[in-house]
C-alpha atoms as a PDB file:
ATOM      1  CA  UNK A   1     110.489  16.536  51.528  1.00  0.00           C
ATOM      2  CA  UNK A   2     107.794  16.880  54.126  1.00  0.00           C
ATOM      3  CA  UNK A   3     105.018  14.732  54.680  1.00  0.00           C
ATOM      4  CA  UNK A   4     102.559  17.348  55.355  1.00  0.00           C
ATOM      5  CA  UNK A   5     100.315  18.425  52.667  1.00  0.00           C
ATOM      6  CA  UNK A   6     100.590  21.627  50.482  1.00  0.00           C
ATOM      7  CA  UNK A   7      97.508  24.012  51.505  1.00  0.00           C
ATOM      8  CA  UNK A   8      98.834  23.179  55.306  1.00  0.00           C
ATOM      9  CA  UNK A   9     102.494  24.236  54.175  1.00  0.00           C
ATOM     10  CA  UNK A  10     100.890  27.589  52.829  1.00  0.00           C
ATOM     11  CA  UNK A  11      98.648  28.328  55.718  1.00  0.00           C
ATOM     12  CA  UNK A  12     101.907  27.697  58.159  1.00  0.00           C
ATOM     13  CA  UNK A  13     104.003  30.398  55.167  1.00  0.00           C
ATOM     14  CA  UNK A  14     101.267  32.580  55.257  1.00  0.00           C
ATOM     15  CA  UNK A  15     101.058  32.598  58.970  1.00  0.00           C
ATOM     16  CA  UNK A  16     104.305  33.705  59.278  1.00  0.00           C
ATOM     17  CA  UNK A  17     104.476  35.946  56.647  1.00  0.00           C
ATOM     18  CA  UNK A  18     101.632  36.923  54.746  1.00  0.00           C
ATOM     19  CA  UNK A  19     103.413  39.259  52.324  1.00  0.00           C
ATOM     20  CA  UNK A  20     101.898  37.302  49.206  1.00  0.00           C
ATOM     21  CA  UNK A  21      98.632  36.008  48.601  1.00  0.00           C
ATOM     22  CA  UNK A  22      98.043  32.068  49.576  1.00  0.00           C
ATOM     23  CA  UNK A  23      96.985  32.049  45.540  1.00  0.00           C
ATOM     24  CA  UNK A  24     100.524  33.090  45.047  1.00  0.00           C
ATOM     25  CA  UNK A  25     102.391  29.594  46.363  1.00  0.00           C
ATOM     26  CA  UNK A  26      99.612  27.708  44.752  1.00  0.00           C
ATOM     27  CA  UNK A  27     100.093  29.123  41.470  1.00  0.00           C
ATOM     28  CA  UNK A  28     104.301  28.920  41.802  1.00  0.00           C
ATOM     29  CA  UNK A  29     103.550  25.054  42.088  1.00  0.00           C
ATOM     30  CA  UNK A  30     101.450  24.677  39.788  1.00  0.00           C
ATOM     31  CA  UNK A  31     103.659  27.347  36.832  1.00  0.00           C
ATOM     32  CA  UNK A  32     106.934  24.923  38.139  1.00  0.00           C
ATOM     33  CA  UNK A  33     104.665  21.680  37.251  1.00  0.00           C
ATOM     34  CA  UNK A  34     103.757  22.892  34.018  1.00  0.00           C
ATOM     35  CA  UNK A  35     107.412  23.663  33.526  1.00  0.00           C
ATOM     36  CA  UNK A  36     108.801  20.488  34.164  1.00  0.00           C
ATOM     37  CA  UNK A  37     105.696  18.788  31.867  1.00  0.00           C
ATOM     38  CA  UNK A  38     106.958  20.619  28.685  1.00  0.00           C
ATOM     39  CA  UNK A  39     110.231  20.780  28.993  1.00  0.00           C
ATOM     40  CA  UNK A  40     110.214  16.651  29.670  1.00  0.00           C
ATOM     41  CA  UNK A  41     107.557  16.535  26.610  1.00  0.00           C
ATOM     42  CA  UNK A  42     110.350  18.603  24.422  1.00  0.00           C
ATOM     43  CA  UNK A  43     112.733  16.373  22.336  1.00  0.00           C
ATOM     44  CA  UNK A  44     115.669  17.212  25.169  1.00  0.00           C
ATOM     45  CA  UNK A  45     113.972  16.189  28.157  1.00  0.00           C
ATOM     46  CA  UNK A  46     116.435  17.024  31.204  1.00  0.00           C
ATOM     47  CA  UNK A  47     116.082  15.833  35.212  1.00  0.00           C
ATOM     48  CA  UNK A  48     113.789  17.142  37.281  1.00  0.00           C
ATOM     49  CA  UNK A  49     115.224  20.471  38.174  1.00  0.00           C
ATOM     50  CA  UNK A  50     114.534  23.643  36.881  1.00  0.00           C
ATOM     51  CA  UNK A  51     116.772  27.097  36.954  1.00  0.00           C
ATOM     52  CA  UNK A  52     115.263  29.876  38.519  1.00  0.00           C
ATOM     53  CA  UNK A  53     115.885  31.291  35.043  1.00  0.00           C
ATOM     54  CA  UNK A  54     113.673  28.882  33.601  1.00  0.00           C
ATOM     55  CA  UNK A  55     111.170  28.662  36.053  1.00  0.00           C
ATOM     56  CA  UNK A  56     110.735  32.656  35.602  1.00  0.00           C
ATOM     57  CA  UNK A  57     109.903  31.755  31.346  1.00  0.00           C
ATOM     58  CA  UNK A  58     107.889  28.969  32.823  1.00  0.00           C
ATOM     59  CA  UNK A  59     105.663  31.184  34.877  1.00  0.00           C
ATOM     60  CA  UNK A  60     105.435  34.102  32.351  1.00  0.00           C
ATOM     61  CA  UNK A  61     104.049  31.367  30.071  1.00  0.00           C
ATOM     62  CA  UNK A  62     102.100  29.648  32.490  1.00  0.00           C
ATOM     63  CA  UNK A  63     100.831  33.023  33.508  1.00  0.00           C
ATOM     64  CA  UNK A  64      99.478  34.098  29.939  1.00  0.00           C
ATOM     65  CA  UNK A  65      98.014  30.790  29.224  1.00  0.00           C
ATOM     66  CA  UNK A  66      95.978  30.558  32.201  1.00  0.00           C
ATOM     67  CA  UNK A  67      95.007  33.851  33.031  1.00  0.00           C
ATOM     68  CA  UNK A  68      95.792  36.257  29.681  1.00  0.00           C
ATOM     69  CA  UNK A  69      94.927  40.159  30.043  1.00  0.00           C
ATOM     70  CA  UNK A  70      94.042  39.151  33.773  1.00  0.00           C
ATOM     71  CA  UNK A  71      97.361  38.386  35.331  1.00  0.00           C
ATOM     72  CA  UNK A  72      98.895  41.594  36.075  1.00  0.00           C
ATOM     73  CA  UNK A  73      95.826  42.170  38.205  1.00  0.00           C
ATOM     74  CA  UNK A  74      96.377  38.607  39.844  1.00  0.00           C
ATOM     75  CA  UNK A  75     100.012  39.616  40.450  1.00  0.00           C
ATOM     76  CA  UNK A  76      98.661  42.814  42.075  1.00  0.00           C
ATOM     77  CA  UNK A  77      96.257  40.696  44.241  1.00  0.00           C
ATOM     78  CA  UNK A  78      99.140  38.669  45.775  1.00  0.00           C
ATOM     79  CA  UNK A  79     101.625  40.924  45.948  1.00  0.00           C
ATOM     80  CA  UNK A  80     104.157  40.124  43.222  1.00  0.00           C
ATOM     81  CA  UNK A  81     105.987  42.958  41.339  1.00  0.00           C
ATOM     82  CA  UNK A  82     108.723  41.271  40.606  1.00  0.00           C
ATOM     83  CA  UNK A  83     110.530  38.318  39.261  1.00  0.00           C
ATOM     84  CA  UNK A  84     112.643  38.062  42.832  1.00  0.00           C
ATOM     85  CA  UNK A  85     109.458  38.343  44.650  1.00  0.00           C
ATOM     86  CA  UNK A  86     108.995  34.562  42.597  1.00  0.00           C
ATOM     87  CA  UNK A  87     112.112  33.693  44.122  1.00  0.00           C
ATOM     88  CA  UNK A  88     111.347  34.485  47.746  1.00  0.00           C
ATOM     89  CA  UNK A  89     107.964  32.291  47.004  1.00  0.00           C
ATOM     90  CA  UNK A  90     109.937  29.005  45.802  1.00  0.00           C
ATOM     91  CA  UNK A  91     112.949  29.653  48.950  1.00  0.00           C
ATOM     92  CA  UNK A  92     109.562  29.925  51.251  1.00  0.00           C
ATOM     93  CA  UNK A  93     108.760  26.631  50.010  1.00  0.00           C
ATOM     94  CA  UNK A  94     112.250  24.939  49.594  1.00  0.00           C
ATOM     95  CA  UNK A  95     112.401  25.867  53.799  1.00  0.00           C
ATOM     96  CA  UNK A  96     109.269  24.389  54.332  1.00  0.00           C
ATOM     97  CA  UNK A  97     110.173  20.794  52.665  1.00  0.00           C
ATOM     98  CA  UNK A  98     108.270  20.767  49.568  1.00  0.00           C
ATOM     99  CA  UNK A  99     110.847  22.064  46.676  1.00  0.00           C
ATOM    100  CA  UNK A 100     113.943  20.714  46.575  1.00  0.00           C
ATOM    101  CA  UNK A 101     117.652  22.751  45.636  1.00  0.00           C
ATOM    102  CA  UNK A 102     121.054  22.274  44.272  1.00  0.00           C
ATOM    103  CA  UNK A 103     124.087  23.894  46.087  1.00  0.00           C
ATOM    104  CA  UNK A 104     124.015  26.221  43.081  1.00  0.00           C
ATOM    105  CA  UNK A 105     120.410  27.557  43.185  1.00  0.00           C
ATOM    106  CA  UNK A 106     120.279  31.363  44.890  1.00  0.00           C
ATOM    107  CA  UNK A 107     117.514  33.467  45.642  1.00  0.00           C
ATOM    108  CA  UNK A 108     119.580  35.925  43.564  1.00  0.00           C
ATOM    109  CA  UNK A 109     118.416  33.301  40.542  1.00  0.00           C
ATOM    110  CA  UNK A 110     115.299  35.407  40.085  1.00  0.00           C
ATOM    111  CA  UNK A 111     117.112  39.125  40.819  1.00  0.00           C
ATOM    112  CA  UNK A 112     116.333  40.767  37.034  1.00  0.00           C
ATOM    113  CA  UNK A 113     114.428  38.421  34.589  1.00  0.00           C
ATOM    114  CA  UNK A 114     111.682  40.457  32.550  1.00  0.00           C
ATOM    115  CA  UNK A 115     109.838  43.576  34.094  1.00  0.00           C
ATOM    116  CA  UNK A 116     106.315  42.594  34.803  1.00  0.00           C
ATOM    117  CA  UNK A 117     104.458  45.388  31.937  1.00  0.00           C
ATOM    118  CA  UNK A 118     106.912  43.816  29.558  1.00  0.00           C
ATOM    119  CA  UNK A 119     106.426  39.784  30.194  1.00  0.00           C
ATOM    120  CA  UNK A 120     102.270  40.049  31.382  1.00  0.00           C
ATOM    121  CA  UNK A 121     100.648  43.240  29.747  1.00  0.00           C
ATOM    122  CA  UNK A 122     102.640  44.017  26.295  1.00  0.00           C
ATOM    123  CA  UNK A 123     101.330  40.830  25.005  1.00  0.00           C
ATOM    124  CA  UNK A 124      98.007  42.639  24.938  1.00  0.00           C
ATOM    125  CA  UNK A 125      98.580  46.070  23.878  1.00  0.00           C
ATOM    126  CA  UNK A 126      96.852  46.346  21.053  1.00  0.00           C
ATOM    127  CA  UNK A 127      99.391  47.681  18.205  1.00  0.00           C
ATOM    128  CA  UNK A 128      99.244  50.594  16.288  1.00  0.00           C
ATOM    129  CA  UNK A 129      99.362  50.313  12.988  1.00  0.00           C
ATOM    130  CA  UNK A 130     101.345  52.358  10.481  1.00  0.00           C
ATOM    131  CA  UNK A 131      99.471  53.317   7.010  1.00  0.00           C
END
């Protein structure tokens, strides 16, 4: 891990390659943090890795509880359309020094997962009901 500290890490990611939002690595961190905190709170607590399979449930929860009806138009704002574009974001910060991988973790981890209308706007269409 690297000794420099995170909003330096993003401003060195994003001046290389600004294709997503600074916001975007911040909130990554923050959805893999809250990840780790309740799956280690559940009664099957595991080490400290997460799947990229898990991490994707982990932000599409993370997303809804922090941000609700509002975070399809934060995933707009940073440029994330998809769950691989969550993938590039933590292999970004794995090159950088501040996530760490197994031999087994691939970019191709976050390839399919949920479509974004499904996993961050369905929750709030409001239903119709059938009399």
């Amino acid at each position: 891990m690297t000794e420099k500290n995170f909003p330096d890490i993003v401003k060195d990611i994003h001046a290389d390659d600004n294709k997503f939002g600074k916001g975007a690595y911040f909130f990554v961190r923050e959805a893999l943090d809250h990840t780790l905190k309740s799956r280690n709170s559940s009664s099957n607590p595991k080490n400290g890795h997460v799947s990229g399979e898990e991490l994707l449930e982990g932000i599409r929860l993370y997303a809804l509880d922090r941000f609700g009806p509002m975070t399809m138009t934060l995933m707009n704002h940073w440029n994330i359309k998809q769950c691989k574009d969550f993938g590039e974001i933590v292999f970004k910060l794995i090159d950088h020094g501040i996530l760490g991988r197994t031999d087994s973790d691939s970019i191709s981890d976050f390839e399919g997962g949920y479509t974004f209308n499904d996993a961050f706007e369905a929750p709030f269409t409001p239903r119709i009901k059938n009399n």
